[in-house]
Protein backbone atom coordinates (compact mmCIF):
# COMPACT_ATOMS: atom_id res chain seq x y z
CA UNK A 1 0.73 74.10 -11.92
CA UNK A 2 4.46 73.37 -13.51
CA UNK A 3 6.45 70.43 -12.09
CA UNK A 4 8.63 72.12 -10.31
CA UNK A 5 5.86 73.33 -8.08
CA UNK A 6 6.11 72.91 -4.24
CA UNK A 7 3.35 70.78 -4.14
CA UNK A 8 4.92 68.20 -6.49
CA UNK A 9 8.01 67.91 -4.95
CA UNK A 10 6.03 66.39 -2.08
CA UNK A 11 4.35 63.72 -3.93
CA UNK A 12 6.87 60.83 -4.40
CA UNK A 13 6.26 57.68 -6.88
CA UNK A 14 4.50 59.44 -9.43
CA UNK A 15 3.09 56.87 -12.19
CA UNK A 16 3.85 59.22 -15.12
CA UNK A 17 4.28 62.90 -14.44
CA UNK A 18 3.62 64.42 -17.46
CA UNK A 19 0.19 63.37 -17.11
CA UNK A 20 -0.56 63.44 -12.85
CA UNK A 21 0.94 67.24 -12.40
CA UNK A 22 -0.93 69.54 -13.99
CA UNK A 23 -2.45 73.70 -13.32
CA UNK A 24 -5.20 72.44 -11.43
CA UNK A 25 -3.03 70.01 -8.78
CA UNK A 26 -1.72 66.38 -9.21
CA UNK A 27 -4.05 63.67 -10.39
CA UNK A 28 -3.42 59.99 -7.73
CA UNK A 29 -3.55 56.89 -9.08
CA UNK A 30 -4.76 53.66 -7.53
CA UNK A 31 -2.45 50.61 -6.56
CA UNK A 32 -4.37 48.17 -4.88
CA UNK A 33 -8.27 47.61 -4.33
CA UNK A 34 -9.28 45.84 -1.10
CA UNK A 35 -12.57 44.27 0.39
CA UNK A 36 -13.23 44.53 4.04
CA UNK A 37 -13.43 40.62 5.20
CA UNK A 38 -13.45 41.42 8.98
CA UNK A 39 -14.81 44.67 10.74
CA UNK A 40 -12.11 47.00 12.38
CA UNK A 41 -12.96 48.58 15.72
CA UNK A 42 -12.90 51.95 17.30
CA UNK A 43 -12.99 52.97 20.76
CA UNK A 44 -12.85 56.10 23.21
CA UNK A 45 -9.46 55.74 24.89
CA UNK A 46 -7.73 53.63 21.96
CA UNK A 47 -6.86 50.85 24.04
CA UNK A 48 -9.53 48.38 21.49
CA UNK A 49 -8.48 50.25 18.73
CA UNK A 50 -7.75 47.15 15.66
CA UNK A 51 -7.66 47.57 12.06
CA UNK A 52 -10.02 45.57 9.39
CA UNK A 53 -8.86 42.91 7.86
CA UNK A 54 -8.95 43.26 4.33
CA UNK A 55 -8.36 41.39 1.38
CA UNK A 56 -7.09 42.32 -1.93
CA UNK A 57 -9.90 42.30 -4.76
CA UNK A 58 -7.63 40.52 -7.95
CA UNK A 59 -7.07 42.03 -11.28
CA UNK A 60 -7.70 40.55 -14.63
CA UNK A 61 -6.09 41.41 -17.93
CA UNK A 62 -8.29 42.04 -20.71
CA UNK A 63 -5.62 40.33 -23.10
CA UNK A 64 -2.81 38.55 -22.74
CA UNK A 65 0.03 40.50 -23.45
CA UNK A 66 -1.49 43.29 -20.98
CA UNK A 67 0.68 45.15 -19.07
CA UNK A 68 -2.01 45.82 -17.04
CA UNK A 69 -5.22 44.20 -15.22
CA UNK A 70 -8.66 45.83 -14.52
CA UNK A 71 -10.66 45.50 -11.41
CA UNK A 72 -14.48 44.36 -11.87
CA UNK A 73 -16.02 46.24 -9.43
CA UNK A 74 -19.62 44.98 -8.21
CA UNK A 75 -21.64 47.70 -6.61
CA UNK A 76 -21.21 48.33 -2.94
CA UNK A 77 -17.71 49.72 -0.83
CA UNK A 78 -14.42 48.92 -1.06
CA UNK A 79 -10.71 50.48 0.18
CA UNK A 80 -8.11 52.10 -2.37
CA UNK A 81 -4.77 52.31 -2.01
CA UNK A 82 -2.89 54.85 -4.02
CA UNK A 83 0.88 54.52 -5.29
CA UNK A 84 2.08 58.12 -4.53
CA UNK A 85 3.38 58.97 -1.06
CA UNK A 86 3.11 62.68 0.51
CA UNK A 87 6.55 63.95 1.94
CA UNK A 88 7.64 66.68 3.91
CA UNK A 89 4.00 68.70 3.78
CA UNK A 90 4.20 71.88 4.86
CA UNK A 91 0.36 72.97 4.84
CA UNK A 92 -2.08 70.64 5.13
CA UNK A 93 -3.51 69.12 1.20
CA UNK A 94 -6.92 68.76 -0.19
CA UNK A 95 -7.71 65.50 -1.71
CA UNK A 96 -10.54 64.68 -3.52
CA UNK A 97 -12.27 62.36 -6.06
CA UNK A 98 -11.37 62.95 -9.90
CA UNK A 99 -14.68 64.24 -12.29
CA UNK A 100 -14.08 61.14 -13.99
CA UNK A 101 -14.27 58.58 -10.99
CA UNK A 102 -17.46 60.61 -9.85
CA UNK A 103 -18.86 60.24 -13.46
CA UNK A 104 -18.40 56.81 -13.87
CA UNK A 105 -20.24 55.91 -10.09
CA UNK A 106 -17.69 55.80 -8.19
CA UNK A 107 -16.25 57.83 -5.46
CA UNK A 108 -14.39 58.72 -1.81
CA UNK A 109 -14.53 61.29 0.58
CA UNK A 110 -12.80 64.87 0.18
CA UNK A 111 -10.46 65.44 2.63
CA UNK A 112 -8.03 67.51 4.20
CA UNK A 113 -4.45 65.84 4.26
CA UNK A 114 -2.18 66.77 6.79
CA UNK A 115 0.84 64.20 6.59
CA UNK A 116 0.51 60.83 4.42
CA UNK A 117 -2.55 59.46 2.30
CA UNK A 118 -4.59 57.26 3.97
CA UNK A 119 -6.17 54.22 2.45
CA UNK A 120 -9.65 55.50 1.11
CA UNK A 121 -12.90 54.16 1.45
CA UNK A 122 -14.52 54.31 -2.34
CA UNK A 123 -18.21 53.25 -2.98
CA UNK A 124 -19.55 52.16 -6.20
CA UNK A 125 -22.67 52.86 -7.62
CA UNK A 126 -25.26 49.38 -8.08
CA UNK A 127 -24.04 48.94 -11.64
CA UNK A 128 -20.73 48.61 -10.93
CA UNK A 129 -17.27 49.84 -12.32
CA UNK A 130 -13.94 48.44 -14.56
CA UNK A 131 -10.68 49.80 -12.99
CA UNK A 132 -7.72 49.68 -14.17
CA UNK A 133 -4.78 49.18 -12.61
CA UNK A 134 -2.66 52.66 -11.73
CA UNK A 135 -6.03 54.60 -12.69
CA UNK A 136 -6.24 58.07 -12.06
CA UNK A 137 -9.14 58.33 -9.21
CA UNK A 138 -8.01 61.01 -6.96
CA UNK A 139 -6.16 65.09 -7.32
CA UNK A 140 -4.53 66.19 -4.42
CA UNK A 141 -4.40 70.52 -4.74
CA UNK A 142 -2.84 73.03 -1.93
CA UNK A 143 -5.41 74.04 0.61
CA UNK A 144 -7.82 76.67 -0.63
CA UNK A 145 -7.10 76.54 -4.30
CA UNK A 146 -9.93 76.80 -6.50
């Protein structure tokens, strides 16, 4: 996949291209890491429908003059916010957990993406995980690509 495919022009606030867009789709990084404080709440008709409350898990740099912090992740779930934003989508997207993120215990759901990037559940595995800040966790690829 070159740049100036279709898919990237509908992923806005790219970290670093050169990097994200590549022939097998465009890697997502993570912005923000949050811990459910409060339950959310679903119901049939939508009327006691209420979000979670959730609290932002802090970053620590590893030296001083880091541009950068990393996230000490215990073991258990959390919610991810990525940085990109889809745009004008004409097909629906399939997003899914980078090979590294899934080989380092960690992960979130594959999904179908149909008009903006939700924030994602991700679980990590008992022994925890270090993650840095604009990480590369998810690829988004056009439906049915292999």
């Amino acid at each position: 996949m070159s740049a100036d495919h279709t898919l990237a022009e509908s992923v806005d606030n790219l970290v670093y291209e050169p990097v994200q867009v590549h022939e097998h789709g465009i890697d997502l990084t993570v912005a923000a890491v949050y811990e459910v404080a409060a339950p959310g709440s679903i119901d049939f008709g939508g009327d006691e429908l209420a979000d979670a409350d959730l609290e932002p898990v802090p970053t620590e740099l590893a030296a001083p003059d880091d541009e950068y912090g990393w996230w000490d992740l215990e073991g258990g779930q959390y919610v991810i916010q990525h940085n990109e934003f889809l745009t004008g989508l004409e097909h629906p997207v399939q997003l899914q957990p980078r090979n590294e993120l899934l080989a380092r215990g960690g992960s979130h759901p594959s999904m179908l993406v149909r008009d903006h990037l939700p924030l994602m559940p991700l679980s990590v595995a008992d022994g925890g995980l270090r993650l840095k800040e604009n990480a590369r966790v998810s690829t988004v690829t056009t439906f049915g690509d292999s």
